[in-house]
Protein backbone atom coordinates (compact mmCIF):
# COMPACT_ATOMS: atom_id res chain seq x y z
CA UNK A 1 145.57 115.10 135.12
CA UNK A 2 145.35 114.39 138.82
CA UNK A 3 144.56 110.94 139.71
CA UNK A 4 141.21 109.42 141.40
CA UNK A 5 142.24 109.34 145.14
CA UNK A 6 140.26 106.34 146.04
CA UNK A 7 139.39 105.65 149.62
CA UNK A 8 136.18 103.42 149.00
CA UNK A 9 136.43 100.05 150.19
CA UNK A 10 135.61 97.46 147.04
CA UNK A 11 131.84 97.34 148.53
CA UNK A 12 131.45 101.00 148.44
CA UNK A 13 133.04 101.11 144.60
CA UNK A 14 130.63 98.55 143.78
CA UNK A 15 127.74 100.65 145.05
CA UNK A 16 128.93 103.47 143.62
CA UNK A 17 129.78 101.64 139.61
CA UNK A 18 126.18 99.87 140.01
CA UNK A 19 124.07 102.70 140.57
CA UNK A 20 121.40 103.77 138.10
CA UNK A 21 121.85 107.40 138.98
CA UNK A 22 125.13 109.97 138.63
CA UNK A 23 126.93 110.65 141.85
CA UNK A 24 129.07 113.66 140.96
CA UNK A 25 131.39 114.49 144.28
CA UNK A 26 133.69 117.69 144.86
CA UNK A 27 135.94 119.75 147.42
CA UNK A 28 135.39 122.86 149.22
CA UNK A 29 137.28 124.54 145.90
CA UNK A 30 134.86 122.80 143.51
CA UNK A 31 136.70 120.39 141.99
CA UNK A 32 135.46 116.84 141.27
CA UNK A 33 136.37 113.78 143.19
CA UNK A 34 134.29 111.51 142.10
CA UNK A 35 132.35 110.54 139.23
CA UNK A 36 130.59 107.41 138.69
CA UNK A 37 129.64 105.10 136.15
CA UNK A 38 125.77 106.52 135.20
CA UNK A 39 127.70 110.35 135.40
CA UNK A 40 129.96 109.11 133.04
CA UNK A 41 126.63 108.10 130.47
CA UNK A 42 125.12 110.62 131.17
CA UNK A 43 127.21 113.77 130.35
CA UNK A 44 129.73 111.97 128.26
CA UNK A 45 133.23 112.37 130.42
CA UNK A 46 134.97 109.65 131.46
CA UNK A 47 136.26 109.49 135.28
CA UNK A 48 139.11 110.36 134.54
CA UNK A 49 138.50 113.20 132.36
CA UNK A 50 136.47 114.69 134.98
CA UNK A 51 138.52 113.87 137.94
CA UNK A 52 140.10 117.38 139.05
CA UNK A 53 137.99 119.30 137.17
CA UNK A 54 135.81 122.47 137.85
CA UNK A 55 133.02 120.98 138.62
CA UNK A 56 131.28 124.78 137.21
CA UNK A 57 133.32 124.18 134.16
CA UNK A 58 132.12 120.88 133.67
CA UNK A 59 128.60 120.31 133.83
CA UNK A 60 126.79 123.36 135.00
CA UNK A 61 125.50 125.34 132.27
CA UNK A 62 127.25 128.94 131.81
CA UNK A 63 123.92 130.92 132.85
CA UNK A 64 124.44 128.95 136.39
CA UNK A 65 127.97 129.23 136.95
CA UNK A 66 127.97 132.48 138.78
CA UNK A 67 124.73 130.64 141.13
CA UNK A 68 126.77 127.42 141.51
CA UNK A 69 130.37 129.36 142.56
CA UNK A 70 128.52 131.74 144.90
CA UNK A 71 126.37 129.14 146.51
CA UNK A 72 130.00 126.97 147.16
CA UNK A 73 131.29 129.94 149.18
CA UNK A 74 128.74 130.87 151.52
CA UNK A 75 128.41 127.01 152.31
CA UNK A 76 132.17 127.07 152.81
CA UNK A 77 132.37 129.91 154.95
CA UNK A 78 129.43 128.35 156.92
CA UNK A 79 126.65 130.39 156.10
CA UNK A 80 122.89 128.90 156.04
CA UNK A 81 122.89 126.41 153.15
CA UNK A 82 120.04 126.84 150.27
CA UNK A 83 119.55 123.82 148.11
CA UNK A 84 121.37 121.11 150.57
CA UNK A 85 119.81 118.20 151.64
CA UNK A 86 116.25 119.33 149.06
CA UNK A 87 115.56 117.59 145.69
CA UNK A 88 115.55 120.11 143.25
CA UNK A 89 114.90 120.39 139.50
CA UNK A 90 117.63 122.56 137.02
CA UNK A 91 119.57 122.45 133.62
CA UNK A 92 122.82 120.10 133.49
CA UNK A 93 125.53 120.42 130.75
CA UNK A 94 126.77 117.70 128.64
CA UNK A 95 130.27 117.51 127.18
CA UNK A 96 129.07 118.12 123.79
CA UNK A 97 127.32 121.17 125.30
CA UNK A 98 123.96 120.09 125.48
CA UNK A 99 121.43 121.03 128.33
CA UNK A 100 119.02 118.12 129.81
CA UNK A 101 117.06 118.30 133.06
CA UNK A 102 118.02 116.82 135.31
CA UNK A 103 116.79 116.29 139.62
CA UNK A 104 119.73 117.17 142.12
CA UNK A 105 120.34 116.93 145.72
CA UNK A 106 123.63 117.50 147.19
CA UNK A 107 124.25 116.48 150.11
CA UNK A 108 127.68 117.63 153.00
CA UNK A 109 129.69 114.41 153.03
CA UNK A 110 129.98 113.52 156.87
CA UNK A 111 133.09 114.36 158.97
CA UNK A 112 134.74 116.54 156.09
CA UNK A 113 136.41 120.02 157.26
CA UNK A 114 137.12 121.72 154.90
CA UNK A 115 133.60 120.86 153.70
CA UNK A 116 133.26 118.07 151.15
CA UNK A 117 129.82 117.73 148.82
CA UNK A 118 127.69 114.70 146.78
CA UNK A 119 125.53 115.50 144.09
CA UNK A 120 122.98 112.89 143.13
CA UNK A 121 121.86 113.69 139.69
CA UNK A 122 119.29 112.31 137.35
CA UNK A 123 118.43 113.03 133.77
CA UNK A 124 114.93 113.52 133.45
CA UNK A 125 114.40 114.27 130.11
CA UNK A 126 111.33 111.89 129.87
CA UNK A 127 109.58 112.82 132.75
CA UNK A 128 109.98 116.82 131.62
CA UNK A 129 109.24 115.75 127.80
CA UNK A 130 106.08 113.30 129.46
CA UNK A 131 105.07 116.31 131.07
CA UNK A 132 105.21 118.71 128.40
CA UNK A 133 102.74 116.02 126.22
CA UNK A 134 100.93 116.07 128.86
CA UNK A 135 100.53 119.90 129.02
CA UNK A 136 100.04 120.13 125.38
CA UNK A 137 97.50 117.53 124.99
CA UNK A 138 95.60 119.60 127.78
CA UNK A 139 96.14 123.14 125.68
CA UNK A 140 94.83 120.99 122.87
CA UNK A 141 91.37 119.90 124.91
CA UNK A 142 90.84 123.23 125.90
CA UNK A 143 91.16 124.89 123.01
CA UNK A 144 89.06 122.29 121.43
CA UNK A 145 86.10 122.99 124.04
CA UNK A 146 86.87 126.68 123.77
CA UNK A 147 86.28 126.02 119.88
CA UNK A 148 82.94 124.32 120.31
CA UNK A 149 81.51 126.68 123.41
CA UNK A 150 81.99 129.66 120.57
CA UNK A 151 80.50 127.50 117.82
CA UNK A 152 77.34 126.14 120.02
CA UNK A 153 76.94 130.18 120.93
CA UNK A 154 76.73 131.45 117.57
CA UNK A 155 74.32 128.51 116.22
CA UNK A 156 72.15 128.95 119.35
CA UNK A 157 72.35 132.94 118.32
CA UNK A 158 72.22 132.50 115.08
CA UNK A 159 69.88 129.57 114.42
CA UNK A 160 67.31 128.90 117.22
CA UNK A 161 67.23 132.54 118.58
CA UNK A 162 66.49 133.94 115.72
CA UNK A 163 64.18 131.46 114.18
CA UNK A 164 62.38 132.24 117.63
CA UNK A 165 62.20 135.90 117.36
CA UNK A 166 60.88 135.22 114.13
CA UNK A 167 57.89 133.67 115.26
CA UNK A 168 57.54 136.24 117.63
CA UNK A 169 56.95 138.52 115.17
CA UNK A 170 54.98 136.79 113.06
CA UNK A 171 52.26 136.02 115.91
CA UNK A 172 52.18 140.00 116.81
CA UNK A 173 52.24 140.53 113.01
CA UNK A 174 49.11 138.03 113.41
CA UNK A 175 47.47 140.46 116.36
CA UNK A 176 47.56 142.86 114.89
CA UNK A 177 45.33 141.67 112.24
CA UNK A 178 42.79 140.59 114.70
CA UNK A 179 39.98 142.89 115.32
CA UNK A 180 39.03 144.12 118.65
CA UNK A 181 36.11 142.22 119.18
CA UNK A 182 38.73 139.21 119.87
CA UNK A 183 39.81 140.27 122.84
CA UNK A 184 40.08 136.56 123.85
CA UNK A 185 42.54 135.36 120.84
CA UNK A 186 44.10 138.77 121.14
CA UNK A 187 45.21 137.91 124.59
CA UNK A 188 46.73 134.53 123.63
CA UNK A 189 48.49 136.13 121.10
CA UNK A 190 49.93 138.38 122.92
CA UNK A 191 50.73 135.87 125.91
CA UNK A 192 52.31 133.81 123.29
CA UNK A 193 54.51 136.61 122.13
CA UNK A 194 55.48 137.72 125.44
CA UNK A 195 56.60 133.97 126.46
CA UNK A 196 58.64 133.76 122.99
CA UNK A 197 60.60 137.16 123.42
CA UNK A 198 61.38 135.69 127.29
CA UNK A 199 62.49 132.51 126.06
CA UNK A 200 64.88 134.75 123.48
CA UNK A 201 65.96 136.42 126.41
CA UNK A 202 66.88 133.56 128.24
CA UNK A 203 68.70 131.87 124.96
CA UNK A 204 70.88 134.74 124.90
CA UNK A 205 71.86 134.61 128.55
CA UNK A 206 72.77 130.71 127.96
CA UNK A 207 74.52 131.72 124.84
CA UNK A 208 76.70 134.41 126.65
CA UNK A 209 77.30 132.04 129.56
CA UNK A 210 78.88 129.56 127.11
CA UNK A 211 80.90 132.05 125.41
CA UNK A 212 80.14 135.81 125.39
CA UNK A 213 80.01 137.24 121.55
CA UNK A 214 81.65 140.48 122.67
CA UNK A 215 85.18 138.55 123.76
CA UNK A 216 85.13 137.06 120.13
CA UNK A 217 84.21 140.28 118.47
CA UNK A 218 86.30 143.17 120.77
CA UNK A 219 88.69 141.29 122.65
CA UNK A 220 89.37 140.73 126.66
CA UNK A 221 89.32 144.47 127.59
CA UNK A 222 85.59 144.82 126.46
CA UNK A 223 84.42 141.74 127.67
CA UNK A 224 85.43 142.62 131.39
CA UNK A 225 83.80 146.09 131.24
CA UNK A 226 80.81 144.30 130.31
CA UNK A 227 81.18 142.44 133.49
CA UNK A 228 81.83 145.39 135.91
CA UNK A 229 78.61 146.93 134.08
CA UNK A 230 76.60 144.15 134.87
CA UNK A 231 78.35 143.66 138.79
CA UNK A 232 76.09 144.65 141.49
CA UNK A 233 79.18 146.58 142.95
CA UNK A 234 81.39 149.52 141.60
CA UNK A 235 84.10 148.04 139.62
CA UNK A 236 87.68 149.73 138.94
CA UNK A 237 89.27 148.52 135.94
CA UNK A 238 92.79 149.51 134.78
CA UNK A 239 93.42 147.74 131.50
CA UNK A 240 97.22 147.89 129.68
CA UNK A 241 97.66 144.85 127.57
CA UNK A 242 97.62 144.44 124.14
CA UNK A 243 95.46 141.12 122.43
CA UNK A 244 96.07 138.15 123.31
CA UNK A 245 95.58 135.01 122.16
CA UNK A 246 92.17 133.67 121.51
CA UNK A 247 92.29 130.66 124.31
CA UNK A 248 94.08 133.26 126.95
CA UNK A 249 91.83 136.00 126.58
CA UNK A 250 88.85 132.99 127.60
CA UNK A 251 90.35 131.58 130.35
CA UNK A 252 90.89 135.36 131.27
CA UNK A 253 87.23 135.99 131.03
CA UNK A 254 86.13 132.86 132.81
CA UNK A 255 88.01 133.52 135.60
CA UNK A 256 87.17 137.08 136.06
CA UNK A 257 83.52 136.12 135.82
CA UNK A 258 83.46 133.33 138.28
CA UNK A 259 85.24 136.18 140.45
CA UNK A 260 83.03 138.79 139.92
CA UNK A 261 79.72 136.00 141.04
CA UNK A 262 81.56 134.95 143.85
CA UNK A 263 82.26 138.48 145.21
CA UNK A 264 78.68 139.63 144.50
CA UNK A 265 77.39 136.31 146.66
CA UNK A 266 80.16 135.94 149.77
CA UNK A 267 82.50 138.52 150.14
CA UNK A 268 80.37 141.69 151.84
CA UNK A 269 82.46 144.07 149.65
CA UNK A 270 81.81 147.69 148.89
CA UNK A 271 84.11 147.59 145.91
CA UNK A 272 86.07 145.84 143.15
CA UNK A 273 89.55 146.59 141.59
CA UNK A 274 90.77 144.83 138.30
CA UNK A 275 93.94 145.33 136.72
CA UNK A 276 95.27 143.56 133.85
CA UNK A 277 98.50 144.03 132.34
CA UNK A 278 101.33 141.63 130.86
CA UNK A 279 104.34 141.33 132.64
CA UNK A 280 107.18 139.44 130.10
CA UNK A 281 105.64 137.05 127.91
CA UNK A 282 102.46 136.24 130.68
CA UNK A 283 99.02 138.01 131.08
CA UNK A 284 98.44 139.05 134.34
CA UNK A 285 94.54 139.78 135.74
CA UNK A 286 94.65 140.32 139.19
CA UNK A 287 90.64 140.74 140.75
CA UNK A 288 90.46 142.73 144.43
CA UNK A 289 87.95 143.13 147.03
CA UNK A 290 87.59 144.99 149.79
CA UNK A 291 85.32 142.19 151.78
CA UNK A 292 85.14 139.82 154.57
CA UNK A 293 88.02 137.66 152.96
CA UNK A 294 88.42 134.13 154.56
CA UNK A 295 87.41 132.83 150.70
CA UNK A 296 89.15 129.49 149.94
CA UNK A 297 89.14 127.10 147.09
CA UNK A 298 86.92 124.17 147.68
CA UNK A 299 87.44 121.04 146.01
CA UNK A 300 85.03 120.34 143.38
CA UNK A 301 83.96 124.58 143.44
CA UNK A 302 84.16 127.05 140.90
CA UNK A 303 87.65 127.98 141.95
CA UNK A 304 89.08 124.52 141.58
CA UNK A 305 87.58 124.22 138.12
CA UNK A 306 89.25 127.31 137.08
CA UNK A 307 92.45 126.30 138.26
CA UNK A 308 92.63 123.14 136.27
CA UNK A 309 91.21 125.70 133.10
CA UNK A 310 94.40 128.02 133.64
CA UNK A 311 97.15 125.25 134.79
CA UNK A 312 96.21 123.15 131.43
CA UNK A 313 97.07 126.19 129.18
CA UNK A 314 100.10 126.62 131.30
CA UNK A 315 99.20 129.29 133.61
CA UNK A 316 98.79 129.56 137.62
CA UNK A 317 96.69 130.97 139.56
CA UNK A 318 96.89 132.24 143.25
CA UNK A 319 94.10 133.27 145.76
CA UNK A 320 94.83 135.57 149.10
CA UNK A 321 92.07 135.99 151.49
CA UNK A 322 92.83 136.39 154.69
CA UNK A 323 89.73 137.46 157.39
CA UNK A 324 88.63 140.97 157.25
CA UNK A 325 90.93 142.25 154.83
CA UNK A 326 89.36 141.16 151.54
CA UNK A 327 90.48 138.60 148.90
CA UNK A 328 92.70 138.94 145.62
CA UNK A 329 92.39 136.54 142.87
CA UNK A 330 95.14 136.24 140.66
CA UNK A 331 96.06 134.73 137.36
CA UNK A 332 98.89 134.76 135.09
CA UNK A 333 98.28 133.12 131.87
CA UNK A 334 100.87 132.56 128.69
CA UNK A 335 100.49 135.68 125.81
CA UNK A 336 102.62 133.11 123.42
């Protein structure tokens, strides 16, 4: 085992054996020079264990290794460096073979030719595990809201829209009793009706606006036609994805409908292309125009609120729109 070649002056090893986070060091072949205290807790080698070794062998993860070795070269042979000098977030091995996140920077080691490196590494296993709660107590309040927008739809369908129609019919059951010679009460009646079977009408659009029956009872791929019937413009749709889950296939819709009433009101399009497809284990519904473009997402807008919808279930979304060559709204949601 070679041994630690210490250069440090006694203030500099104190630094180095006090600080809360690992500082991993290696040569221009990859082999470690240094390996402090918190490295040592953290992936369970002691100094001198690790001293002289691969640093590839030691803590990178085998799916990396290939990544780490190649990146080593081209910054040895001088070519533009990648991750130097930029806090980035990857997998780190433990000797037992465990992967944790962890945040790196490495950093080129001042006045060293052939090139020497520092890695500052810390496990962030809470903040990623924080995170993760986080996400998942987000999934859980949307699907929750998701649960009672489909609820409040089917008791506003089911209870007061039909007890309304109901009474519809039973005053032009009542007209139609009436003689002629009551034109007056006739008229009423038939005023009253009217204003019922409107009201209905309006119920159902509120209904459908909280959650459309048709994307609980035939799925994602129905629902959208629905919406390019209904669009004030032509609407290509290209649909290849099989169901997915309940709380995707929503956020799907409610994004595709915010699209489609934002196109109809700003863009000054002709036409609109959907496509929707899954690409590995994501759903991907991408929404074109063929407009003015300059659209943006406004804080507080429709846009913004759909964003938070999609990143909370663990999707993204991602708007292009630059002027006079339309806009394209995309969104790739989980399918697990």
């Amino acid at each position: 085992m070679p041994e630690r070649k210490d250069e440090t002056t006694p203030r500099e090893r104190a630094m180095l054996d006090s600080a809360l986070d690992c500082i991993v060091a290696m040569d221009s072949q990859g082999r470690v020079t240094e390996f402090n205290p918190a490295a040592e807790r953290v992936f369970g080698y002691t100094a001198e264990e690790a001293i002289g070794q691969s640093m590839g062998e030691l803590i990178v993860p085998p799916s990396l290794r290939e990544a780490h070795h190649e990146g080593l070269s081209r910054n040895v042979s001088g070519a533009a460096p990648r991750i130097l000098d930029q806090r980035v977030e990857i997998v780190g091995m433990r000797a037992d073979g465990t992967l944790i996140p962890i945040e790196l920077t490495i950093t080129r080691i001042a006045g060293t030719d052939p090139p020497e490196y520092t890695g500052y590494l810390r496990d962030i296993t809470e903040r990623v595990e924080s995170k993760e709660q986080q996400r998942s107590l987000e999934r859980r309040l949307v699907s929750a809201s998701d649960s009672a927008r489909r609820q409040l739809a089917r008791d506003l369908h089911d209870g007061a829209q039909q007890r309304l129609i109901a009474v519809a019919m039973n005053l032009q059951f009542t007209r139609s009793q009436l003689s002629e010679d009551q034109a007056d009460l006739l008229q009423e009646l038939s005023n009253a009706s009217d204003e019922l079977l409107a009201a209905v009408d309006e119920l159902r659009e509120l209904a459908r606006g909280i959650h459309p029956s048709i994307l609980s009872e035939n799925g994602l791929e129905a629902a959208i036609e629905v919406l390019g019937r209904r669009s004030s413009l032509p609407v290509e749709i290209t649909y290849d994805a099989p169901k997915a889950p309940q709380l995707t296939e929503a956020t799907a819709y409610f994004v595709a409908s915010e699209a489609f009433a934002n196109i109809a009101r700003h863009s000054g399009a002709s036409k609109v292309m959907v496509s929707v497809h899954v690409a590995g284990d994501e759903l991907h519904l991408k929404i074109s125009d063929d407009g003015d473009g300059g659209a943006s997402a406004q804080p507080g807008g429709g846009l913004a609120g759909l964003d938070d919808r999609v990143r909370a279930i663990g999707g993204s979304m991602a708007l292009s729109s630059p002027p006079g060559e339309g806009t394209t709204l995309e969104a790739f949601l989980p399918c697990e």
